[in-house]
N, C-alpha and C. Protein backbone atom coordinates (compact mmCIF):
# COMPACT_ATOMS: atom_id res chain seq x y z
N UNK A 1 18.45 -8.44 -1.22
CA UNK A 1 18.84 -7.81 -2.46
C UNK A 1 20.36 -7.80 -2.56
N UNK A 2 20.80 -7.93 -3.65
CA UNK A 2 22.18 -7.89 -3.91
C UNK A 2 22.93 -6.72 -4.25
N UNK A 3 23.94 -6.40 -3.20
CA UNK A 3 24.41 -5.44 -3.14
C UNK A 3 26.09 -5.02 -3.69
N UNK A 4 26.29 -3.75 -4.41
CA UNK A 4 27.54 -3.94 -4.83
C UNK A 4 28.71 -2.59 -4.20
N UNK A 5 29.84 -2.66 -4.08
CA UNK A 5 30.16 -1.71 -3.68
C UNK A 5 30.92 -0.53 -4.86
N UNK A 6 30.89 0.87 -4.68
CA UNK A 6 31.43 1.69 -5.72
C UNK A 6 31.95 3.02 -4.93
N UNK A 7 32.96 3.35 -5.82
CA UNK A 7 33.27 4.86 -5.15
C UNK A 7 32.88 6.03 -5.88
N UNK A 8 32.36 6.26 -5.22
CA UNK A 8 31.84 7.84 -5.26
C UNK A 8 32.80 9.16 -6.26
N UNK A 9 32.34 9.45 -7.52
CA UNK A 9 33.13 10.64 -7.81
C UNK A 9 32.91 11.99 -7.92
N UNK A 10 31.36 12.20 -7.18
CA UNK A 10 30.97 13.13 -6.28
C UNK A 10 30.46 13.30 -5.43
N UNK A 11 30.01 14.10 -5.06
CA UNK A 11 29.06 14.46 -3.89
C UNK A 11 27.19 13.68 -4.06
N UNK A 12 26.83 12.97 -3.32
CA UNK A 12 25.47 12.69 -3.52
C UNK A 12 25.07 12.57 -2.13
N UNK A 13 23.47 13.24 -2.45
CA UNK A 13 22.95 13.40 -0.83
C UNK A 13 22.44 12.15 -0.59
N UNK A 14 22.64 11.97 0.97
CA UNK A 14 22.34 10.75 1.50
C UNK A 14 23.29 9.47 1.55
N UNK A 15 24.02 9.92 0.27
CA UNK A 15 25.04 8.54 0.14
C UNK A 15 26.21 8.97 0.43
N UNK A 16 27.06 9.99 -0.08
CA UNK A 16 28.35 10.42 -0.02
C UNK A 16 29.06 11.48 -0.34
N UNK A 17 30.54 11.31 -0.03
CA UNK A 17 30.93 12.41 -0.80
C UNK A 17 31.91 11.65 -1.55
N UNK A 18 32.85 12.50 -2.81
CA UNK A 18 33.83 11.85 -3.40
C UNK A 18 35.36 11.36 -2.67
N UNK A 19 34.94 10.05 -3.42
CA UNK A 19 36.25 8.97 -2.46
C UNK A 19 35.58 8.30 -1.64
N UNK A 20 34.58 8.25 -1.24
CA UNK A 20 33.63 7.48 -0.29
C UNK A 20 33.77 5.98 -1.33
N UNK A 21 33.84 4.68 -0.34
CA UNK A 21 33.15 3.53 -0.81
C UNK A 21 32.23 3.29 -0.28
N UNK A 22 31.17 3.22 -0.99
CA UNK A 22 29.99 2.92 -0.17
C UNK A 22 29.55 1.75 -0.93
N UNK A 23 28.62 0.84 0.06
CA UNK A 23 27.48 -0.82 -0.47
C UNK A 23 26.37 0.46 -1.28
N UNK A 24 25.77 0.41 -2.26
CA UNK A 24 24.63 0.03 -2.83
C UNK A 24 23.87 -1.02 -3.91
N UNK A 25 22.83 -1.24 -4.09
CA UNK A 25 22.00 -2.08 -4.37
C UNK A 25 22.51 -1.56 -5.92
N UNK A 26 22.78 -3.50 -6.37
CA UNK A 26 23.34 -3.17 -7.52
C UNK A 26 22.38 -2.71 -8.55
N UNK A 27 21.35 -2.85 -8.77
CA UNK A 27 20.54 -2.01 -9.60
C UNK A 27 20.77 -0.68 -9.85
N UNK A 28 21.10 0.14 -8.56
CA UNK A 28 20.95 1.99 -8.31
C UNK A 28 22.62 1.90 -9.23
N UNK A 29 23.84 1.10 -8.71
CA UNK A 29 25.00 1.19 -9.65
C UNK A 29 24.87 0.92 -10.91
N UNK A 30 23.86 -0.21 -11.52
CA UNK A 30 24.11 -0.43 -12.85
C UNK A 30 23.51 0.50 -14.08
N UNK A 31 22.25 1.12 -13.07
CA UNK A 31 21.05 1.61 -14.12
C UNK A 31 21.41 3.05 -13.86
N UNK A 32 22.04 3.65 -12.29
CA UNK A 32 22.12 4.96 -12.84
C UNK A 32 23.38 5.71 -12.23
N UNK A 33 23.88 5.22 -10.99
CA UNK A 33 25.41 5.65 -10.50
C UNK A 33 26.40 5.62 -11.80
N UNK A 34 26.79 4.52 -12.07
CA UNK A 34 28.11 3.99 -13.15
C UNK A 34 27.43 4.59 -14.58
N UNK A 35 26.31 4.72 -15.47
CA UNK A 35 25.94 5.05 -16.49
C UNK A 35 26.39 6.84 -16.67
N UNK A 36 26.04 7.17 -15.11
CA UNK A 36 25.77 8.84 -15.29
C UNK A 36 27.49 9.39 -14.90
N UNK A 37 28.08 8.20 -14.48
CA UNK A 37 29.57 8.67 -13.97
C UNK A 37 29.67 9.45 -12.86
N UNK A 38 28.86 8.95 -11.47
CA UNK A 38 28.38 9.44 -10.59
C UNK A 38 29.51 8.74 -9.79
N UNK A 39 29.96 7.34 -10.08
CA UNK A 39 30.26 6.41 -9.22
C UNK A 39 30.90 5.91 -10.36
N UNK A 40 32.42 5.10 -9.89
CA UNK A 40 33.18 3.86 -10.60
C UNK A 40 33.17 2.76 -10.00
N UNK A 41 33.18 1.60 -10.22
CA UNK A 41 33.26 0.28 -9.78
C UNK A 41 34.25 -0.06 -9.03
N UNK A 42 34.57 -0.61 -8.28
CA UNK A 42 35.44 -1.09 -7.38
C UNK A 42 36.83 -1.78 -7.74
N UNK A 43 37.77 -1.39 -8.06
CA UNK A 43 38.64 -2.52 -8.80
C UNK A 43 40.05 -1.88 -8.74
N UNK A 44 41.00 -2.90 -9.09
CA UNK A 44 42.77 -2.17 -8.36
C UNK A 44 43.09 -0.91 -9.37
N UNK A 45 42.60 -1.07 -10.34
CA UNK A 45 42.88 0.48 -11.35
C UNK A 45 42.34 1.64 -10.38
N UNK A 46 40.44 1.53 -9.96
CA UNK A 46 40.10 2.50 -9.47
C UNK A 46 40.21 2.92 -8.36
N UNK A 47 41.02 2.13 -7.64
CA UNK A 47 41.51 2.13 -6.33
C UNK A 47 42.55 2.67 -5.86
N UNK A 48 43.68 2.87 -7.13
CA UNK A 48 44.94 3.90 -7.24
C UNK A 48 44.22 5.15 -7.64
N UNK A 49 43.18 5.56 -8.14
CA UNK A 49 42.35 6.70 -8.48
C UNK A 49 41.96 7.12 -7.25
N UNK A 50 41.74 6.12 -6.54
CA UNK A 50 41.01 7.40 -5.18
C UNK A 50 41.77 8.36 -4.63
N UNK A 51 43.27 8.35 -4.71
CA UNK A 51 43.89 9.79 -4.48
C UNK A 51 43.49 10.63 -5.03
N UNK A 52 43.39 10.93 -6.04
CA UNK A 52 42.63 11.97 -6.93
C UNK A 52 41.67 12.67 -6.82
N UNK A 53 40.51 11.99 -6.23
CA UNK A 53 39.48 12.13 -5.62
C UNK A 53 39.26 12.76 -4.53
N UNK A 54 40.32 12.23 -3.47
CA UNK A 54 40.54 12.75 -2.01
C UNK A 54 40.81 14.33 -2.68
N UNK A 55 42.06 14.11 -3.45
CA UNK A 55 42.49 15.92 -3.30
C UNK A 55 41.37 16.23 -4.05
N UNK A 56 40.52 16.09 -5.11
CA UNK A 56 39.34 17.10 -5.49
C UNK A 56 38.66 17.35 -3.66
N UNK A 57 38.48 16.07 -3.04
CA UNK A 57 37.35 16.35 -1.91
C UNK A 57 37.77 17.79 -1.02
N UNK A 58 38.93 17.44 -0.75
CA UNK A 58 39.96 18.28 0.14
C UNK A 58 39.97 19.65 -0.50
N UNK A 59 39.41 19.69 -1.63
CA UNK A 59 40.19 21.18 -2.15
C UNK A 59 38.41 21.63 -2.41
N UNK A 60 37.48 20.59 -2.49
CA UNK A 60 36.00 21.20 -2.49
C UNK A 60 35.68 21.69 -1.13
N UNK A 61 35.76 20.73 0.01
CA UNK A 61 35.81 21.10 1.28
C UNK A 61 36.75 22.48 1.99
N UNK A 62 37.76 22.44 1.45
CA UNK A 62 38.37 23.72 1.47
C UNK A 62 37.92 25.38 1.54
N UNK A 63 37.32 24.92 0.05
CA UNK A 63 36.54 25.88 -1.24
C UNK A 63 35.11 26.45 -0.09
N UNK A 64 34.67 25.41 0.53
CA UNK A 64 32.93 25.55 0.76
C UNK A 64 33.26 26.11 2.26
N UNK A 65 34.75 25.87 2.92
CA UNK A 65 34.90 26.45 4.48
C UNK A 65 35.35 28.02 4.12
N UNK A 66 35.91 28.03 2.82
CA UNK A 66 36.55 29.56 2.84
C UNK A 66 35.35 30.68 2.62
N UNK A 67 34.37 30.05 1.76
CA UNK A 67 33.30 30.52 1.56
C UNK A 67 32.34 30.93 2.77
N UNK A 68 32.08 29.93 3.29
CA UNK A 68 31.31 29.82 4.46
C UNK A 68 31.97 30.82 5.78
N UNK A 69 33.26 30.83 5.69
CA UNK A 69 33.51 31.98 6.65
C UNK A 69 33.70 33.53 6.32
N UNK A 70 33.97 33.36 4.84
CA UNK A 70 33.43 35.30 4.52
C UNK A 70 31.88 35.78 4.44
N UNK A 71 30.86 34.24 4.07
CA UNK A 71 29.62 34.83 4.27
C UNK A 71 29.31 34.98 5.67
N UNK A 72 29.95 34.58 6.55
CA UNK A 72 29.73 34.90 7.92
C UNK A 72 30.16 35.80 8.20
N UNK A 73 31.49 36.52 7.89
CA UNK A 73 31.81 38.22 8.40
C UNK A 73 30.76 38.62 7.85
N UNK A 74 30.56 38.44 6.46
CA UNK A 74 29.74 39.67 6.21
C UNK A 74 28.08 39.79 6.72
N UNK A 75 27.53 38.35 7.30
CA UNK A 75 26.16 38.16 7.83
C UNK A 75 26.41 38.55 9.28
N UNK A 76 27.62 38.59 10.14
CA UNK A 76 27.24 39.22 11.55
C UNK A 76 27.62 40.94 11.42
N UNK A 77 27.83 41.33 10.21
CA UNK A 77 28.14 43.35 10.17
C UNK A 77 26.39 43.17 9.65
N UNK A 78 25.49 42.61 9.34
CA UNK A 78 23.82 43.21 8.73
C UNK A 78 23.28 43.52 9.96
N UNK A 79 22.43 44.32 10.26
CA UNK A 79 21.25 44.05 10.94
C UNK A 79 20.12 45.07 10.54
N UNK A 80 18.87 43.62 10.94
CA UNK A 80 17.93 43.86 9.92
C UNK A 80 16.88 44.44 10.91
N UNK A 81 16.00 45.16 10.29
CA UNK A 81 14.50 45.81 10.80
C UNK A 81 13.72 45.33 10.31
N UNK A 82 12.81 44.74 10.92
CA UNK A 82 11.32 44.16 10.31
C UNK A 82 10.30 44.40 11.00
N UNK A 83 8.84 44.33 10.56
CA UNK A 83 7.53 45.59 11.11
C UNK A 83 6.91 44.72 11.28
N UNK A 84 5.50 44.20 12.46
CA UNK A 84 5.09 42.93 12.90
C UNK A 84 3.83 43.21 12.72
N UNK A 85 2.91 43.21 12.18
CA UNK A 85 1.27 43.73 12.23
C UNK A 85 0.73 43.83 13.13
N UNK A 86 0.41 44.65 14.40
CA UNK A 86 -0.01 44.16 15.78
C UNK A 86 -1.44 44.68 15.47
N UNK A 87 -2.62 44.86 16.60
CA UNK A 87 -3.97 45.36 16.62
C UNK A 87 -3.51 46.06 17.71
N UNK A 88 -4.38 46.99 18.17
CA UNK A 88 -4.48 48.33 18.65
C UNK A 88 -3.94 47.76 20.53
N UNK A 89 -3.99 46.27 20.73
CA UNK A 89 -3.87 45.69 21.76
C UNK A 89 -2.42 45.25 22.02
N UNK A 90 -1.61 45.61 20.78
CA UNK A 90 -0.30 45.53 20.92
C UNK A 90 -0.24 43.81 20.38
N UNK A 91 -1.32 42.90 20.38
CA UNK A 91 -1.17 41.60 19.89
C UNK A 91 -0.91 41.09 18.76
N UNK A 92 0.10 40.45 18.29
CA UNK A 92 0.53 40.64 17.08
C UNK A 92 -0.45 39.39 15.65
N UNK A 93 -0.30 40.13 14.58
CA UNK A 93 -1.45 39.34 13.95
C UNK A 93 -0.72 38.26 12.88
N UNK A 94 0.98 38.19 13.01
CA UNK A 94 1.51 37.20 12.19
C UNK A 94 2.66 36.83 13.22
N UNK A 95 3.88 36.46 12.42
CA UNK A 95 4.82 36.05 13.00
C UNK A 95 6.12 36.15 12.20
N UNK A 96 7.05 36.65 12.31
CA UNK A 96 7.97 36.30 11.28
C UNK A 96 9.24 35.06 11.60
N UNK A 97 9.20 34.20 10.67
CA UNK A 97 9.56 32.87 10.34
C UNK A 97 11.24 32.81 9.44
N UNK A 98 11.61 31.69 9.41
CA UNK A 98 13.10 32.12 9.23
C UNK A 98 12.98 31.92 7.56
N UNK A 99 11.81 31.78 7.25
CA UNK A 99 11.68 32.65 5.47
C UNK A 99 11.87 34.09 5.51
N UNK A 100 11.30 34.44 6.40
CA UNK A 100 11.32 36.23 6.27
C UNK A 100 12.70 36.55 6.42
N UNK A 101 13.05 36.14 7.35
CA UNK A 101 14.38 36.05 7.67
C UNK A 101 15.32 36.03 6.28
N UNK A 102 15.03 35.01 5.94
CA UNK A 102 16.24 34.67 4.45
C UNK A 102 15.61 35.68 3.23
N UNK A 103 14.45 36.00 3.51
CA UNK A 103 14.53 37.12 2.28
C UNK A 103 15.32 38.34 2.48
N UNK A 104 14.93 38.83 3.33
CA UNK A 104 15.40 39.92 4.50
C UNK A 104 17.05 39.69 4.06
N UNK A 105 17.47 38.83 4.22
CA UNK A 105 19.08 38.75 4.41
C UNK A 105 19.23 38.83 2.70
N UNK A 106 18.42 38.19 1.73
CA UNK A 106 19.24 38.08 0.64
C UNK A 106 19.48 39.57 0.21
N UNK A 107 17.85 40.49 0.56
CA UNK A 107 17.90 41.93 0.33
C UNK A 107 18.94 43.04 0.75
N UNK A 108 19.69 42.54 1.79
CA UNK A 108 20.53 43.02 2.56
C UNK A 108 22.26 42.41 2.03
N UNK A 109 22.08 41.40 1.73
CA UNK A 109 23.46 40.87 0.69
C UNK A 109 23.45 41.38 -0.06
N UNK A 110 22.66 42.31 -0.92
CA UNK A 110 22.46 42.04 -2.57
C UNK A 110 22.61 40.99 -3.16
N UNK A 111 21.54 40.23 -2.77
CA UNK A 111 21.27 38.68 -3.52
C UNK A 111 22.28 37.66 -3.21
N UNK A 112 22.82 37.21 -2.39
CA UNK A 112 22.94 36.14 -1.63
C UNK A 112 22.05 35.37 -0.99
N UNK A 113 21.44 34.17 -1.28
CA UNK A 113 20.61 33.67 -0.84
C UNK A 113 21.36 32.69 0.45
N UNK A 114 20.27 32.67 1.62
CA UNK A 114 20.40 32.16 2.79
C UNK A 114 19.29 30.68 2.74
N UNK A 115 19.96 29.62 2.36
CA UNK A 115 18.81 28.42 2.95
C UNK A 115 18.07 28.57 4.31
N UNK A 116 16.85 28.59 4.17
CA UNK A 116 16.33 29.04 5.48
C UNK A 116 15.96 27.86 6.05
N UNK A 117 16.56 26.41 6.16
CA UNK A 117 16.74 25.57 6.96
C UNK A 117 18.02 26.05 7.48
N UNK A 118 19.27 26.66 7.64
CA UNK A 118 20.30 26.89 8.04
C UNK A 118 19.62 28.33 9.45
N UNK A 119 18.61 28.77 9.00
CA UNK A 119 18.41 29.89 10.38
C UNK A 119 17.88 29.17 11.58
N UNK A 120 18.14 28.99 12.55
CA UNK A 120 18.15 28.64 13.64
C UNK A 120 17.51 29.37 14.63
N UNK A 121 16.00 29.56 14.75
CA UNK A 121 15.42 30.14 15.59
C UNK A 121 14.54 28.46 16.52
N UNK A 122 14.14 29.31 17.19
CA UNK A 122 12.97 28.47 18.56
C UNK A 122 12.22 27.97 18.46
N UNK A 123 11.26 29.63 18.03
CA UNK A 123 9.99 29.35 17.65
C UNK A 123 9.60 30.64 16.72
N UNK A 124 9.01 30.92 15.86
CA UNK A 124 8.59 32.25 15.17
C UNK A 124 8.79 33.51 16.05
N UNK A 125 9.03 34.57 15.06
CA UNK A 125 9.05 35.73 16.27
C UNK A 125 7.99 36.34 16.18
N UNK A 126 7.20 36.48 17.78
CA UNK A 126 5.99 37.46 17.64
C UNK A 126 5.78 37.98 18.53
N UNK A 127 7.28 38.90 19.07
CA UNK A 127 7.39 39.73 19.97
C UNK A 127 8.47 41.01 19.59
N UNK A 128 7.59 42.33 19.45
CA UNK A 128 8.65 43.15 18.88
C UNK A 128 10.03 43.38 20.15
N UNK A 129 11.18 44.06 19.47
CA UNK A 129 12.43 44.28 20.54
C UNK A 129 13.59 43.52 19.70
N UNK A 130 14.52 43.21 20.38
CA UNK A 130 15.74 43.14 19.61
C UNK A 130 15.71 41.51 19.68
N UNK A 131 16.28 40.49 18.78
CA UNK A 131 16.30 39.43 18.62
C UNK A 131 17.56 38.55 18.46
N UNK A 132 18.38 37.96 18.69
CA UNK A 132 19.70 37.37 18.20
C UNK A 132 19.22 35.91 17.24
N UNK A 133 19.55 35.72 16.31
CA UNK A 133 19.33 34.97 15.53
C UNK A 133 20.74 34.33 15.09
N UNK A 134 20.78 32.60 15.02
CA UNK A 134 22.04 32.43 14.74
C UNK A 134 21.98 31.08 13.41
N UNK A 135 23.00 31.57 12.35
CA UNK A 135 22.89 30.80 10.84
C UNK A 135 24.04 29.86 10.90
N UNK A 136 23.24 28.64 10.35
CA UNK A 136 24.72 27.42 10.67
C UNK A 136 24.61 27.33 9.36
N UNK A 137 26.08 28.27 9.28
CA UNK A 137 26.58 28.06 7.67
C UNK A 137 27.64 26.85 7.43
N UNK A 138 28.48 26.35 8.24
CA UNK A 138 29.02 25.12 7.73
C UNK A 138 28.81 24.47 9.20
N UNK A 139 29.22 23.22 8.98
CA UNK A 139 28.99 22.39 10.46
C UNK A 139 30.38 23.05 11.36
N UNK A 140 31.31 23.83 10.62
CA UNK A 140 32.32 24.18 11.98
C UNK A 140 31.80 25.86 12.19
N UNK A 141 31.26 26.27 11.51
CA UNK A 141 30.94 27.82 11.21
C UNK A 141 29.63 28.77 11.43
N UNK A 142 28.92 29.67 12.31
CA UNK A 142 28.20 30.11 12.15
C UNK A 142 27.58 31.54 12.07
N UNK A 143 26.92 31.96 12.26
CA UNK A 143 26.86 33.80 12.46
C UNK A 143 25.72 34.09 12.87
N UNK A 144 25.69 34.93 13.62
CA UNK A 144 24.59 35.63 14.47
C UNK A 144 24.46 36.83 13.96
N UNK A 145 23.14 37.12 13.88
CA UNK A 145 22.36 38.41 13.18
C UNK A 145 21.18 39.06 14.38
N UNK A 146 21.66 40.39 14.17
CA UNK A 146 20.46 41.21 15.63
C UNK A 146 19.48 41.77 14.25
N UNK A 147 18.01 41.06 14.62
CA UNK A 147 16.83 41.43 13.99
C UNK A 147 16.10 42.39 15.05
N UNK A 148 15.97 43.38 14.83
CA UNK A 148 14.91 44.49 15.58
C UNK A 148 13.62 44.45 14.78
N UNK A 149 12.96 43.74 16.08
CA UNK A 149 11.37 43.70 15.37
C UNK A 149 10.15 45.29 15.96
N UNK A 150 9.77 45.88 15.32
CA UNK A 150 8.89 46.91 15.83
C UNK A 150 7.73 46.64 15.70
N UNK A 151 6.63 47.50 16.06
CA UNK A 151 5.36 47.26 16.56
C UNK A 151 4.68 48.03 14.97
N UNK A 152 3.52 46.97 14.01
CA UNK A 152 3.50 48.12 13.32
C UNK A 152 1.87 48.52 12.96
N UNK A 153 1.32 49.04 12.75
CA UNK A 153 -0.23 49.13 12.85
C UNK A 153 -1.35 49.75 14.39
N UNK A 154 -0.69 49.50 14.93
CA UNK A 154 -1.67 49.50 16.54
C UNK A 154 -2.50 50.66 16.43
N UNK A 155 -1.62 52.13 15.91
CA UNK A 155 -2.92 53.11 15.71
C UNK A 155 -3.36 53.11 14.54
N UNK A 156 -2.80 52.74 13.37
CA UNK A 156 -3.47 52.56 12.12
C UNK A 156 -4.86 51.46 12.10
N UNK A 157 -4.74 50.47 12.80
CA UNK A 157 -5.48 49.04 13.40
C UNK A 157 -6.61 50.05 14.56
N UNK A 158 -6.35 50.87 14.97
CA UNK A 158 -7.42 51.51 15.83
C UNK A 158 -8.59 52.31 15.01
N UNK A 159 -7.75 53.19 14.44
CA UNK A 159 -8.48 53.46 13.23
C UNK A 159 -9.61 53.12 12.53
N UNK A 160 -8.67 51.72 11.93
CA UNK A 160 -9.01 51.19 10.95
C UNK A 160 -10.59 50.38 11.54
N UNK A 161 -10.68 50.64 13.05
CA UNK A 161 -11.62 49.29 13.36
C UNK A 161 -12.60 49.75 13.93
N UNK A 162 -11.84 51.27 14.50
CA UNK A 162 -13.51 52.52 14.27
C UNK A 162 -13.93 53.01 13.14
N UNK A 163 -13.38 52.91 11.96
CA UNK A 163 -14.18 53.06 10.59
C UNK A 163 -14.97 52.31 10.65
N UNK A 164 -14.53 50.71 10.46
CA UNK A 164 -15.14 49.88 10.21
C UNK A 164 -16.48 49.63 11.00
N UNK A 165 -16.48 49.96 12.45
CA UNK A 165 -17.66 49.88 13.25
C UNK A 165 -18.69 51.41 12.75
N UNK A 166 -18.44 52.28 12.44
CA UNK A 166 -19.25 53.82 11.87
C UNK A 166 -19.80 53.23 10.37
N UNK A 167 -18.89 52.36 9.71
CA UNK A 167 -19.59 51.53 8.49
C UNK A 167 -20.67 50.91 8.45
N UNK A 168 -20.40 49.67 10.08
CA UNK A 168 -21.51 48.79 10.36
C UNK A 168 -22.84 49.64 10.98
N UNK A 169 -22.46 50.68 11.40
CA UNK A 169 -23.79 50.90 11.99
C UNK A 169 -24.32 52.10 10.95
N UNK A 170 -23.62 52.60 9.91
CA UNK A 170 -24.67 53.31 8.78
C UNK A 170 -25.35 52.62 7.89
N UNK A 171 -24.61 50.89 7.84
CA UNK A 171 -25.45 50.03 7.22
C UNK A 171 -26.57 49.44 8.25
N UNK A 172 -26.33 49.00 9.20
CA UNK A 172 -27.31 48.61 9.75
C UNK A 172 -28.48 49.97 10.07
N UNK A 173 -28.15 51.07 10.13
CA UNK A 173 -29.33 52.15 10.35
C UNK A 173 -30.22 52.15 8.59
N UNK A 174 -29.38 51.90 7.50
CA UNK A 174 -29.96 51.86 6.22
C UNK A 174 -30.61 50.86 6.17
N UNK A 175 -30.19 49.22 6.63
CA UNK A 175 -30.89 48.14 6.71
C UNK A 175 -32.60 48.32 7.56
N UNK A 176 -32.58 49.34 8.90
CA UNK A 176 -33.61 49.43 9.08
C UNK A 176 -34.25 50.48 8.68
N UNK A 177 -34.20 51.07 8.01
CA UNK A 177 -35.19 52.12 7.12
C UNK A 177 -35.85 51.42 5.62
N UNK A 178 -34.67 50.23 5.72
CA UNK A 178 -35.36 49.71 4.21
C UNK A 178 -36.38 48.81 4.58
N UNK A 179 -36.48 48.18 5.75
CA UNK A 179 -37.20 47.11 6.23
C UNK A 179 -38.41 47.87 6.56
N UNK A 180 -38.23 49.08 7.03
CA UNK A 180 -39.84 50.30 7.52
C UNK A 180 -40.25 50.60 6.07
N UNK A 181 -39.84 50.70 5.16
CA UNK A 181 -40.53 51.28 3.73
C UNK A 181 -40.87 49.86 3.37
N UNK A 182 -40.54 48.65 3.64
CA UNK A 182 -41.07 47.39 2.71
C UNK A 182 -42.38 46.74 3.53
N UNK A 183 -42.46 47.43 4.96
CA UNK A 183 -43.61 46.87 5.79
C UNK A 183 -44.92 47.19 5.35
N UNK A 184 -46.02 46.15 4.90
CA UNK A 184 -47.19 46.18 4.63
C UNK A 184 -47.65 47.03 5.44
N UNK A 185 -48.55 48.31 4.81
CA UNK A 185 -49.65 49.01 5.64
C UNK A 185 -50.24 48.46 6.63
N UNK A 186 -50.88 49.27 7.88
CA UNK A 186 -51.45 48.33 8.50
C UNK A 186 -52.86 48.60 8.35
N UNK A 187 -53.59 47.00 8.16
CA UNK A 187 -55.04 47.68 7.31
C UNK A 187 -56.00 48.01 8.64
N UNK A 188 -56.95 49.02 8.01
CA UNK A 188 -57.86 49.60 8.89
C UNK A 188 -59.22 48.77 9.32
């Protein structure tokens, strides 16, 4: 396939950022990079332009590190409490995942949302106690958050599972009284 080269006058995932020259397939430049003004063509005019570009890049990159390090003061001063469903065995009946996590945090920002591909856990948490959790907010930048997970249900779940057995057996004692009133006489 025939390929053309163009520079970049923004940011696009997978391909670049602005000021980048990158090869693509001249089709993706003709039909929708260069139409949408995504990308300019290669040539000595646009080639004295790429300064321009650099300082937008430099001053976006700037913009997204200054950012990225005040949401980090303010994400390692949170820490969050979250309640784990256990059964009366202390075994827990979910897990919390680094969605919970990013809701948890936006609730705690007042609406700052956290991409929860950026939380960086192991494996799910499904052990209550204290947790260190750490957010890669830029590739030079990150922040660690202490999640205290507690135990929550175990006597409510005890409870709840001797009701449920005093249930089964007033139905099953009703089940056999209905089965003694439906039994054919026994003939003489």
């Amino acid at each position: 396939m025939p390929t053309t080269e163009v520079i970049l006058t923004e940011q696009i995932h997978n391909l670049g950022v602005e000021a980048d020259i990158v090869k693509v397939k001249t089709g993706f430049a003709r039909n929708f990079l260069l139409p949408s003004g995504k990308a300019l063509e290669v040539t000595p005019a646009t080639l004295r332009r790429i300064n321009i570009l650099k300082a937008k890049r430099a001053e976006r990159e700037a913009k997204e590190l200054n950012d990225s390090q005040e949401l980090a003061r303010k994400i390692n001063k949170v820490k969050i409490e979250m309640e784990l469903e256990t059964g009366e065995t202390g075994k827990s009946f979910g897990s919390i995942t680094a969605a919970d996590i990013a809701e948890k945090l936006k609730a705690a920002l007042g609406g700052i949302e956290i991409d929860r591909h950026k939380i960086h856990i192991d494996r799910p948490i499904k052990e209550s106690g204290k947790h260190e959790v750490v957010i890669k907010l830029h590739h030079d930048i990150t922040a660690t958050i202490e999640i205290t997970v507690s135990a929550k249900g175990a006597a409510e779940a005890a409870a709840a599972a001797e009701q449920a057995d005093e249930e089964r057996k007033e139905a099953g004692g009703y089940k056999a009284k209905a089965k003694a009133k439906h039994k054919a006489p026994a003939k003489e």
